[in-house]
C-alpha atoms as a PDB file:
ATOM      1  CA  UNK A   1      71.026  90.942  96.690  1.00  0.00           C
ATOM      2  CA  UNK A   2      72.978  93.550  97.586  1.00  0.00           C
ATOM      3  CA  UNK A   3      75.192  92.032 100.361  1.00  0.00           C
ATOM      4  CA  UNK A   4      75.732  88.831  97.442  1.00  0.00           C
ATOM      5  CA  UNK A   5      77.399  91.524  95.156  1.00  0.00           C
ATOM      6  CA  UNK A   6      78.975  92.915  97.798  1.00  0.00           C
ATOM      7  CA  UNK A   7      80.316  89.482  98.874  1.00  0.00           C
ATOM      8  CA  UNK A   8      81.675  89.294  95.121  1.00  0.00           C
ATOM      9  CA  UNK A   9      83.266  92.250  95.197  1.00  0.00           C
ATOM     10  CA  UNK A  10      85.522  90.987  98.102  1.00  0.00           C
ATOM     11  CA  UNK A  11      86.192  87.581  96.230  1.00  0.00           C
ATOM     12  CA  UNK A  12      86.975  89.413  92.780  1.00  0.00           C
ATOM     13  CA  UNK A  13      89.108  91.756  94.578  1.00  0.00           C
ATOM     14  CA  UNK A  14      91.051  88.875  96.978  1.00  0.00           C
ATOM     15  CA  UNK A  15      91.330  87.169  93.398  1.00  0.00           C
ATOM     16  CA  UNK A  16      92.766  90.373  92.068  1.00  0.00           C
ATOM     17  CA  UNK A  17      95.338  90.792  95.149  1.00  0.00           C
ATOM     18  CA  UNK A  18      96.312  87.392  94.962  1.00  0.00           C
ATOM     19  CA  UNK A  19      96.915  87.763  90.992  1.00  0.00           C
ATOM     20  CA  UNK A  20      98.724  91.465  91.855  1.00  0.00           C
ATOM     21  CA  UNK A  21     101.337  89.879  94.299  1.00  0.00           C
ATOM     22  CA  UNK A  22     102.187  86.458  91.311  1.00  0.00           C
ATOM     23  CA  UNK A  23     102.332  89.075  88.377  1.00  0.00           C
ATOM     24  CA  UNK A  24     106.116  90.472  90.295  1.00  0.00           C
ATOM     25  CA  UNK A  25     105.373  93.948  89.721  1.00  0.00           C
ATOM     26  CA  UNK A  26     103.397  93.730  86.519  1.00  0.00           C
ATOM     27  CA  UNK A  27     106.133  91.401  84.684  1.00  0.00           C
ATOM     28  CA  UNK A  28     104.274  88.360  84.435  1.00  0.00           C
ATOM     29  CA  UNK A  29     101.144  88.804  81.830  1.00  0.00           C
ATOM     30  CA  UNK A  30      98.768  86.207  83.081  1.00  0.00           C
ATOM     31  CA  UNK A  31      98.903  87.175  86.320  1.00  0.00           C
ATOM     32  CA  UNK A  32      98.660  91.346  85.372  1.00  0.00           C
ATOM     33  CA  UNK A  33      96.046  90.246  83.548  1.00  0.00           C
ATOM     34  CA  UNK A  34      93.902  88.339  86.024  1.00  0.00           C
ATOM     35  CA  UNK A  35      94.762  91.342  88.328  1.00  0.00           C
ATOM     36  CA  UNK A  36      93.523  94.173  86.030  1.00  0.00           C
ATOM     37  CA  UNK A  37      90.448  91.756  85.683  1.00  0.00           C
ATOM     38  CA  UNK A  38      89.795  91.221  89.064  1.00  0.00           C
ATOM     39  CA  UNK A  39      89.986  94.687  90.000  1.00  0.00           C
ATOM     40  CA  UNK A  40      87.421  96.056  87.795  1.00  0.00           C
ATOM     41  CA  UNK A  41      85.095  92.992  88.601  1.00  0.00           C
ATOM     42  CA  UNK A  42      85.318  94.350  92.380  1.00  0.00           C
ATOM     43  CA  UNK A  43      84.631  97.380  91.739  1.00  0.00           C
ATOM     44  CA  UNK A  44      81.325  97.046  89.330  1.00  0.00           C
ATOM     45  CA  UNK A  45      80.227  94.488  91.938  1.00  0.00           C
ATOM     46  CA  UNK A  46      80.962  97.119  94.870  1.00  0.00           C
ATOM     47  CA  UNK A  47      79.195  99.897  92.693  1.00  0.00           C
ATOM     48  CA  UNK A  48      76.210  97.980  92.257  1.00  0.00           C
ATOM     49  CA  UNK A  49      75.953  96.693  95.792  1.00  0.00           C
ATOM     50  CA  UNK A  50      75.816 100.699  97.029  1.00  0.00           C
ATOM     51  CA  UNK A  51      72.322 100.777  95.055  1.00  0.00           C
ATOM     52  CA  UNK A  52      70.899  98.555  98.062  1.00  0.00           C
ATOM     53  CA  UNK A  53      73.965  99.095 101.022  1.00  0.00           C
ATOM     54  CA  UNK A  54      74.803 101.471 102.594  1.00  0.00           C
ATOM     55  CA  UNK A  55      78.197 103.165 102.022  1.00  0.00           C
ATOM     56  CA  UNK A  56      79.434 103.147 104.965  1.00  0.00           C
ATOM     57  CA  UNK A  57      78.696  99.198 105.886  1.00  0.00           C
ATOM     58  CA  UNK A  58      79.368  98.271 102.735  1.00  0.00           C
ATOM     59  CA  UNK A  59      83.001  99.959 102.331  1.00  0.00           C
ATOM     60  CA  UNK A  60      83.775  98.697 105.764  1.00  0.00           C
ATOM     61  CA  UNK A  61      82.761  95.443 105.644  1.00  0.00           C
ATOM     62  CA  UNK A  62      84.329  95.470 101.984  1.00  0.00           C
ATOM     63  CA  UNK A  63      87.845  96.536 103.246  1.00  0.00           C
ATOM     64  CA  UNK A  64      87.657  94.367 106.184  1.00  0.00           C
ATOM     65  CA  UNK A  65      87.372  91.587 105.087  1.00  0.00           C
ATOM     66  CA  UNK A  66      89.291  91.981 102.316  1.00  0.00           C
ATOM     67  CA  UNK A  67      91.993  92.770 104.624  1.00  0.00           C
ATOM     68  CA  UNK A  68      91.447  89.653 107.269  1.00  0.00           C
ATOM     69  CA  UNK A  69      91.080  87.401 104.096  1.00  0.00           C
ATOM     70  CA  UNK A  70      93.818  88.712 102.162  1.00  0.00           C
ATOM     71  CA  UNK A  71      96.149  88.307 105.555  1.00  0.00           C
ATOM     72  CA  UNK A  72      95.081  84.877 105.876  1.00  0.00           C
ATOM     73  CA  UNK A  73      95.431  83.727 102.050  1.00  0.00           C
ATOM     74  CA  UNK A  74      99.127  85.340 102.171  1.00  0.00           C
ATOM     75  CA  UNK A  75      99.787  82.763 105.038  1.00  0.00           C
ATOM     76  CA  UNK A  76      98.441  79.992 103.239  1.00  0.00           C
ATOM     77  CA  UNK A  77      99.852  80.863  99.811  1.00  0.00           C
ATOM     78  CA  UNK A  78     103.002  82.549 100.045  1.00  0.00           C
ATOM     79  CA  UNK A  79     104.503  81.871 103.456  1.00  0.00           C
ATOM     80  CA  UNK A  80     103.919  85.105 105.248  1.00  0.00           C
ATOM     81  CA  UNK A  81     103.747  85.396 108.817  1.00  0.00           C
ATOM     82  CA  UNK A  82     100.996  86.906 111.019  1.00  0.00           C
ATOM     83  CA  UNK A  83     102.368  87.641 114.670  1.00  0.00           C
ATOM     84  CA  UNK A  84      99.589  87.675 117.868  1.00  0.00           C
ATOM     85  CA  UNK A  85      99.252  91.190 117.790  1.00  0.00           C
ATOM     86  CA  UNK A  86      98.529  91.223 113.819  1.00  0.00           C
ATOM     87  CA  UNK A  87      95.413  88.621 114.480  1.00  0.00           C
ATOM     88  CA  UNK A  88      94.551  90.854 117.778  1.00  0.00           C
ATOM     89  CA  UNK A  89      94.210  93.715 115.048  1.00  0.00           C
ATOM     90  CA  UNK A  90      92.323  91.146 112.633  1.00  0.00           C
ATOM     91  CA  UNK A  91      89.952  90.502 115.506  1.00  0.00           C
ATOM     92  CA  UNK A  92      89.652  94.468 116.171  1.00  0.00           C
ATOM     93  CA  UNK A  93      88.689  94.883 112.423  1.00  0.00           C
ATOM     94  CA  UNK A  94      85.956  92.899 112.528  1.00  0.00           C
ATOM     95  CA  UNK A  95      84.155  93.968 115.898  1.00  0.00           C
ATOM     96  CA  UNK A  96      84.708  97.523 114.801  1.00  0.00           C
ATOM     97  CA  UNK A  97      82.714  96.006 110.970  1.00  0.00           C
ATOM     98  CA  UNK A  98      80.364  94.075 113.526  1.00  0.00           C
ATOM     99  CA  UNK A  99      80.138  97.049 115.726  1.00  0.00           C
ATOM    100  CA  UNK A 100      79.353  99.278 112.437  1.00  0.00           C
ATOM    101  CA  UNK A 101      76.907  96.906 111.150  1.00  0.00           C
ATOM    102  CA  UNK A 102      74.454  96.818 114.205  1.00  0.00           C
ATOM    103  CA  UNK A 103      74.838  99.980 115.454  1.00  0.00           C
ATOM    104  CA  UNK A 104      76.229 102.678 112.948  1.00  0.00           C
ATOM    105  CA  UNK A 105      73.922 103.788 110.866  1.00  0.00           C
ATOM    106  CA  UNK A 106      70.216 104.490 111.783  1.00  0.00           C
ATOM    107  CA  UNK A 107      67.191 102.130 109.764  1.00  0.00           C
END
């Protein structure tokens, strides 16, 4: 259960990035709205997934991901460009999340 909520806290918070970069610096209301939402969704999700995760997995994987996802959605969605070296640091994210997952922290 614990890696579901944590897998809802990175949705609510992509949602909430998403929504932060349409509201133009707070001057649209739905989208400042959907943002402030979002935000506190990911975080009650995040705090109850640390009942069950770890801390550190579950903040890594959590910002991780968020970043790799958020990176891809902005290239989708808004235009903005991700040059070979930015994916070779996407791909070093996520074996150092991998890495941190298997092997970081004792069972």
């Amino acid at each position: 259960m614990g890696y579901l909520l944590l897998a809802g806290a990175i949705g609510c918070e992509l949602f909430a990035t998403i929504s932060l970069k349409m509201s133009n610096g707070f001057s649209n209301l739905i989208p400042t709205i959907c943002c402030i939402i979002g935000y506190v969704l990911s975080f009650a999700c995040l705090g109850k997934a640390l009942l069950t995760v770890n801390l550190s997995i579950a903040y890594a994987t959590w910002s991780a991901l968020g970043i790799v996802l958020a990176t891809i959605l902005a290239a989708l969605l808004f235009g903005d460009t991700v040059t070979p070296l930015g994916i070779f640091g996407m791909v070093l994210i996520i074996v150092g999340v991998v890495v941190l997952n298997l092997f970081g922290v004792p069972k």
